[in-house]
N, C-alpha and C. Protein backbone atom coordinates (compact mmCIF):
# COMPACT_ATOMS: atom_id res chain seq x y z
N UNK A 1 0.84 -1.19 0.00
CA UNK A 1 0.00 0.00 0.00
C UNK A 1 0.88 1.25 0.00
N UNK A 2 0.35 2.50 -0.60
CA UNK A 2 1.03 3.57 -0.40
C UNK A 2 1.00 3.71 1.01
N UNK A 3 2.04 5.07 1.73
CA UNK A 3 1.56 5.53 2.60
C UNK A 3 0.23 6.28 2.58
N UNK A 4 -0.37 6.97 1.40
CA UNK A 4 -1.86 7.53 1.74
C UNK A 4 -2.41 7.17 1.02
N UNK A 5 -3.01 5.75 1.00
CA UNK A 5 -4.26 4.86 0.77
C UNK A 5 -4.41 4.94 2.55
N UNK A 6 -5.83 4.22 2.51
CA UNK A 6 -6.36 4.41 3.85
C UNK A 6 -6.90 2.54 3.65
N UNK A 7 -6.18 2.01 4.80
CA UNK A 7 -6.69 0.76 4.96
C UNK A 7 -8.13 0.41 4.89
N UNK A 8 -9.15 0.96 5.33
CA UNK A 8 -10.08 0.82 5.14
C UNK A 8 -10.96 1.82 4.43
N UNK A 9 -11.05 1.58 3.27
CA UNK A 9 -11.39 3.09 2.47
C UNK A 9 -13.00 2.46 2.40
N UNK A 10 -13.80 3.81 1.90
CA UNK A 10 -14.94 3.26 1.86
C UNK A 10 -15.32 2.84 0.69
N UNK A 11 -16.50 2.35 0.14
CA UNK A 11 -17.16 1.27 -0.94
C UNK A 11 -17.33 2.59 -1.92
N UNK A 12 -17.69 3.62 -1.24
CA UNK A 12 -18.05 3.96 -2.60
C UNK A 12 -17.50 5.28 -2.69
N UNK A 13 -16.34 6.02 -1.78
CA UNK A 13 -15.35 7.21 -1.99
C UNK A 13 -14.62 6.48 -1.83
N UNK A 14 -13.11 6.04 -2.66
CA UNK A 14 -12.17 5.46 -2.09
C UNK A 14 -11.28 6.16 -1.67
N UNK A 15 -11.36 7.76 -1.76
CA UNK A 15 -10.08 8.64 -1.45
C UNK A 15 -10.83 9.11 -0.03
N UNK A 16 -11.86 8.29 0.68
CA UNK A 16 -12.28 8.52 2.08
C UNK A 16 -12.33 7.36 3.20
N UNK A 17 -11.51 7.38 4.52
CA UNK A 17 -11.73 5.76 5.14
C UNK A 17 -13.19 5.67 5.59
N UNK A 18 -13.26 5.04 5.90
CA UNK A 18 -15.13 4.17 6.67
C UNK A 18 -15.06 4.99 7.90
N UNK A 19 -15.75 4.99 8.34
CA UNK A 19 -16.03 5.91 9.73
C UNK A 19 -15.96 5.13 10.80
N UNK A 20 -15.60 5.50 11.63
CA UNK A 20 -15.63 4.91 13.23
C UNK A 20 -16.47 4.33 13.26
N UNK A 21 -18.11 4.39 13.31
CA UNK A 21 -19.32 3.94 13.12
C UNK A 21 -19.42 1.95 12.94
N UNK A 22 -19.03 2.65 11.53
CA UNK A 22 -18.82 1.56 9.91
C UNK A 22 -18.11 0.48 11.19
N UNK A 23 -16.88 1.09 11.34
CA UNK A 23 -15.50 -0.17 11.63
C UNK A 23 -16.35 -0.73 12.98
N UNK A 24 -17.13 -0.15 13.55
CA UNK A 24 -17.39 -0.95 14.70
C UNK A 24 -18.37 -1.74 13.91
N UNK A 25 -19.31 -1.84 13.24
CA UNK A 25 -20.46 -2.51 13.00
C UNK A 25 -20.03 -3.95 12.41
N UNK A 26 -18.65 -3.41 11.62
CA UNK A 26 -18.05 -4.36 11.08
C UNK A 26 -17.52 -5.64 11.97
N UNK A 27 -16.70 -5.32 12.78
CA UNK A 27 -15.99 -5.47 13.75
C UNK A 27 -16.59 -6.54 14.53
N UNK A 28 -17.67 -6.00 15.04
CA UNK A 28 -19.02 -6.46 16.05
C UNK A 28 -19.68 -7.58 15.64
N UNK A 29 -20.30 -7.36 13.81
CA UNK A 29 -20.66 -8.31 13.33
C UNK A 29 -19.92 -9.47 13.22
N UNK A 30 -18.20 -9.35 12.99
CA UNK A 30 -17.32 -10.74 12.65
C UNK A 30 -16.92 -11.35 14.11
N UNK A 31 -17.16 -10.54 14.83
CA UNK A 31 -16.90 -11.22 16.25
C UNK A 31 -18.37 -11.86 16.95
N UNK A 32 -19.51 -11.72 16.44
CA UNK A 32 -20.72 -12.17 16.55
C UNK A 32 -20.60 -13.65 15.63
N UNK A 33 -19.91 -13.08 14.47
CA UNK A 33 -20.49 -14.46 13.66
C UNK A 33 -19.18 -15.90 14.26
N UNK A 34 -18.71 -15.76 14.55
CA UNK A 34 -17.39 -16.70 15.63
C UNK A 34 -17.94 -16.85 17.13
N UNK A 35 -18.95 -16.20 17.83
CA UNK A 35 -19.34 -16.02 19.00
C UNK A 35 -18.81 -15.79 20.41
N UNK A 36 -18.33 -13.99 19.42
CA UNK A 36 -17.49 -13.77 20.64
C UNK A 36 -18.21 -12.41 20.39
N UNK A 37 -18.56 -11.92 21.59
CA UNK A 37 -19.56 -10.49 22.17
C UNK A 37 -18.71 -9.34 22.34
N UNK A 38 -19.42 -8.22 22.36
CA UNK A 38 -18.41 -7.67 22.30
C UNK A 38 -17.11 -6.96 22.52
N UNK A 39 -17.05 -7.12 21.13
CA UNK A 39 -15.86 -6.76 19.99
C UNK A 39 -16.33 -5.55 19.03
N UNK A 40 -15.16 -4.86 19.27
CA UNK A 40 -15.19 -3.40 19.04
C UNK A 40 -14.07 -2.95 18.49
N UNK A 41 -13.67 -1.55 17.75
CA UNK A 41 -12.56 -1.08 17.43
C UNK A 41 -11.50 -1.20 18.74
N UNK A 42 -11.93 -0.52 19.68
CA UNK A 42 -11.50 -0.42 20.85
C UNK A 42 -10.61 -1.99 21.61
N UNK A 43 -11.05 -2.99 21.15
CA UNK A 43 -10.41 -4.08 21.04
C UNK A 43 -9.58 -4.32 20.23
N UNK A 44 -9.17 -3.94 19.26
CA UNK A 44 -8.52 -4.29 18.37
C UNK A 44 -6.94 -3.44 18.99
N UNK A 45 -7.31 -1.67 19.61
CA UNK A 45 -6.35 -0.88 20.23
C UNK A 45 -5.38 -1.75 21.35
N UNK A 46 -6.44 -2.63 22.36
CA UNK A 46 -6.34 -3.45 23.62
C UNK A 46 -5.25 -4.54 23.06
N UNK A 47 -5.71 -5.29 21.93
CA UNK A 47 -4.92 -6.62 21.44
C UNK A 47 -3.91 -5.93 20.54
N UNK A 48 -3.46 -5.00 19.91
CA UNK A 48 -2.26 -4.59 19.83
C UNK A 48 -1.14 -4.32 20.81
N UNK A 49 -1.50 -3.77 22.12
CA UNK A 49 -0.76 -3.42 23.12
C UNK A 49 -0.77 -4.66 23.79
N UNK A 50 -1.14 -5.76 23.92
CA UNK A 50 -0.88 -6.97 24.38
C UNK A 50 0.17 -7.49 23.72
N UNK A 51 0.46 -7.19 22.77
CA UNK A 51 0.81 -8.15 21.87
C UNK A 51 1.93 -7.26 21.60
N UNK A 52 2.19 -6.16 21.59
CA UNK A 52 3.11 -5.48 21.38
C UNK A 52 3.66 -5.60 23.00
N UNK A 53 3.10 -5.60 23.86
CA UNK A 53 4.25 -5.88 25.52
C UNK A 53 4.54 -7.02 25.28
N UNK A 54 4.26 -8.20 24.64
CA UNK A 54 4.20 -9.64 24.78
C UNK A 54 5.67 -9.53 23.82
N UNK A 55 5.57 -9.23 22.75
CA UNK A 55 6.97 -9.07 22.50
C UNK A 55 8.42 -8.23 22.51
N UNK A 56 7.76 -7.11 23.19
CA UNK A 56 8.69 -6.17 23.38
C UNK A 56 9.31 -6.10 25.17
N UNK A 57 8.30 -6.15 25.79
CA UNK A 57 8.18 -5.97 26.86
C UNK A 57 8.43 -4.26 27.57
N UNK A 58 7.87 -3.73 26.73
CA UNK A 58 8.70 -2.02 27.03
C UNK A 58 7.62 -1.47 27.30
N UNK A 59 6.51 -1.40 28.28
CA UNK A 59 5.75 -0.49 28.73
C UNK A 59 5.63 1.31 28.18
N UNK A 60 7.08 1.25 28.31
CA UNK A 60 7.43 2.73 28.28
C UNK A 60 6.34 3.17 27.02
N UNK A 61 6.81 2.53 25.75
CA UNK A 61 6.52 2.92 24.52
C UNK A 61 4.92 3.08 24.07
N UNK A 62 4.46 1.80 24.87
CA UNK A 62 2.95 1.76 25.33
C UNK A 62 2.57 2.74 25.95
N UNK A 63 2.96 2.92 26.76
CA UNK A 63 2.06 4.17 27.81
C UNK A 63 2.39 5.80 26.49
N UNK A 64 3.23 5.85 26.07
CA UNK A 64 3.31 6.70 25.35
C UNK A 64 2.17 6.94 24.17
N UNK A 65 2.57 6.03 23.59
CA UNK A 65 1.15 5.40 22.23
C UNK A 65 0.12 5.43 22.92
N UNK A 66 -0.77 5.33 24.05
CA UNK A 66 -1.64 5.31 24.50
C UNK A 66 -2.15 6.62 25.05
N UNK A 67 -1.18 7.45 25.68
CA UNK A 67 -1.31 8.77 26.08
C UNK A 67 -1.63 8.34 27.67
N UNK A 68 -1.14 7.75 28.40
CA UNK A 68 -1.35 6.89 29.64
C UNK A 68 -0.40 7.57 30.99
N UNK A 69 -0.73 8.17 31.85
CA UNK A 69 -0.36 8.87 32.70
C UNK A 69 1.36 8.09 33.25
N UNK A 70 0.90 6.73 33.87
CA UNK A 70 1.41 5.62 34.48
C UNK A 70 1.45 4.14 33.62
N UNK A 71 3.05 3.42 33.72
CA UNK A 71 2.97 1.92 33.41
C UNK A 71 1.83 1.65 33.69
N UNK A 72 1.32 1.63 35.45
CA UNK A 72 0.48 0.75 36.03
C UNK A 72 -0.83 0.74 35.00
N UNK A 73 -1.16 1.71 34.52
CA UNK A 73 -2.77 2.34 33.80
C UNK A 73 -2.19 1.26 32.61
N UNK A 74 -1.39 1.26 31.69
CA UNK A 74 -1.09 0.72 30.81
C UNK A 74 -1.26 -0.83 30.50
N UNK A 75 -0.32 -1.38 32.18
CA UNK A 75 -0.33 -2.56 32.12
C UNK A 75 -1.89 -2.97 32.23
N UNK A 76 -2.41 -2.25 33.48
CA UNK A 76 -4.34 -2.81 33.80
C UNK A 76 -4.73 -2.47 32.04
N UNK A 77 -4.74 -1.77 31.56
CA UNK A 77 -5.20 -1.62 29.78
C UNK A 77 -4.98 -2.88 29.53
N UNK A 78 -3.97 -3.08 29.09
CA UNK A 78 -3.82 -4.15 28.10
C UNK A 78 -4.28 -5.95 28.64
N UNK A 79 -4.09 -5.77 30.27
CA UNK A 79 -4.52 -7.35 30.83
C UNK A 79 -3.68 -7.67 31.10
N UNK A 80 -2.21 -7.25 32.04
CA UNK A 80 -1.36 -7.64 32.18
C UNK A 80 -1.32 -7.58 33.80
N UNK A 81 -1.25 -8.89 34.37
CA UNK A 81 -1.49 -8.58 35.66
C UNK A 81 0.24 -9.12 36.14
N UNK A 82 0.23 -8.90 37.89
CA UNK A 82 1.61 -9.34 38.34
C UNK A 82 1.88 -10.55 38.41
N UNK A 83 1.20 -11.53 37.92
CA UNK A 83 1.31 -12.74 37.64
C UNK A 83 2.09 -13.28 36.43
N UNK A 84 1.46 -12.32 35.12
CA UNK A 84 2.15 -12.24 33.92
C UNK A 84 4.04 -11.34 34.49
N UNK A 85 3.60 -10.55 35.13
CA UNK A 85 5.48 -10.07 34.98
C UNK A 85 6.33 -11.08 36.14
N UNK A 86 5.24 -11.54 37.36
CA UNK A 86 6.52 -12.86 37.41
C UNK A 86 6.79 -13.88 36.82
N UNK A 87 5.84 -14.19 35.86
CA UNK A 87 6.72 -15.41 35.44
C UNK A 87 7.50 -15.16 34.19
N UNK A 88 7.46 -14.18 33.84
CA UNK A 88 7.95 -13.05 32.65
C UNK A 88 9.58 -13.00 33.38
N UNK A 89 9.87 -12.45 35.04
CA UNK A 89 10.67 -12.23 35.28
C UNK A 89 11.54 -14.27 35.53
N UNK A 90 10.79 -14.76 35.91
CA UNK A 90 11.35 -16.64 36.08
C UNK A 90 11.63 -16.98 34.69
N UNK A 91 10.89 -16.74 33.79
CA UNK A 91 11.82 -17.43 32.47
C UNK A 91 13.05 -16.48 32.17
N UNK A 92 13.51 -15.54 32.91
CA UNK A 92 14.35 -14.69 32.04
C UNK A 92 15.93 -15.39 32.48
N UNK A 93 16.35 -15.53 31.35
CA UNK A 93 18.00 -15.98 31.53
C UNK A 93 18.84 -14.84 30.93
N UNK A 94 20.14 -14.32 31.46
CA UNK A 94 21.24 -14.00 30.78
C UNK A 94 22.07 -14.78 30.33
């Protein structure tokens, strides 16, 4: 893709993306038809930052991207409890 195509352009302006609206209905509906409730844009924000601590492990960068006062706000965001950073800290070898 270029940089300015818009991932989700709409059906019938393509030089315009779908609206907030649109992406949730969308969203909502494919997580309905698998039977999982909801599912929202707003989930999709949540499972990036999981998944981006899961392999990075850098809070920092998260709380930034998020606009997040505190790690702590960040980590409760994404579902990361102190359970996940001890055993995060037990597998770690030098």
């Amino acid at each position: 893709m270029e940089q300015e195509q818009y991932l989700f352009p709409r059906q019938k302006r393509t030089n315009r993306p779908i609206t907030t609206v649109q992406a949730y209905r969308i969203l909502n509906k494919a997580g309905a038809n698998i039977g999982l409730a909801e599912i929202a844009t707003h989930t999709m924000r949540k499972t990036f930052g999981y998944h981006h601590y899961q392999q990075n492990k850098d809070v920092a960068i998260l709380q930034e991207i998020f606009n997040h006062s505190a790690p702590s706000i960040t980590l409760k965001y994404i579902g990361i409890n102190q359970d996940n950073i001890d055993q995060a800290y037990k597998n770690f070898r030098l």
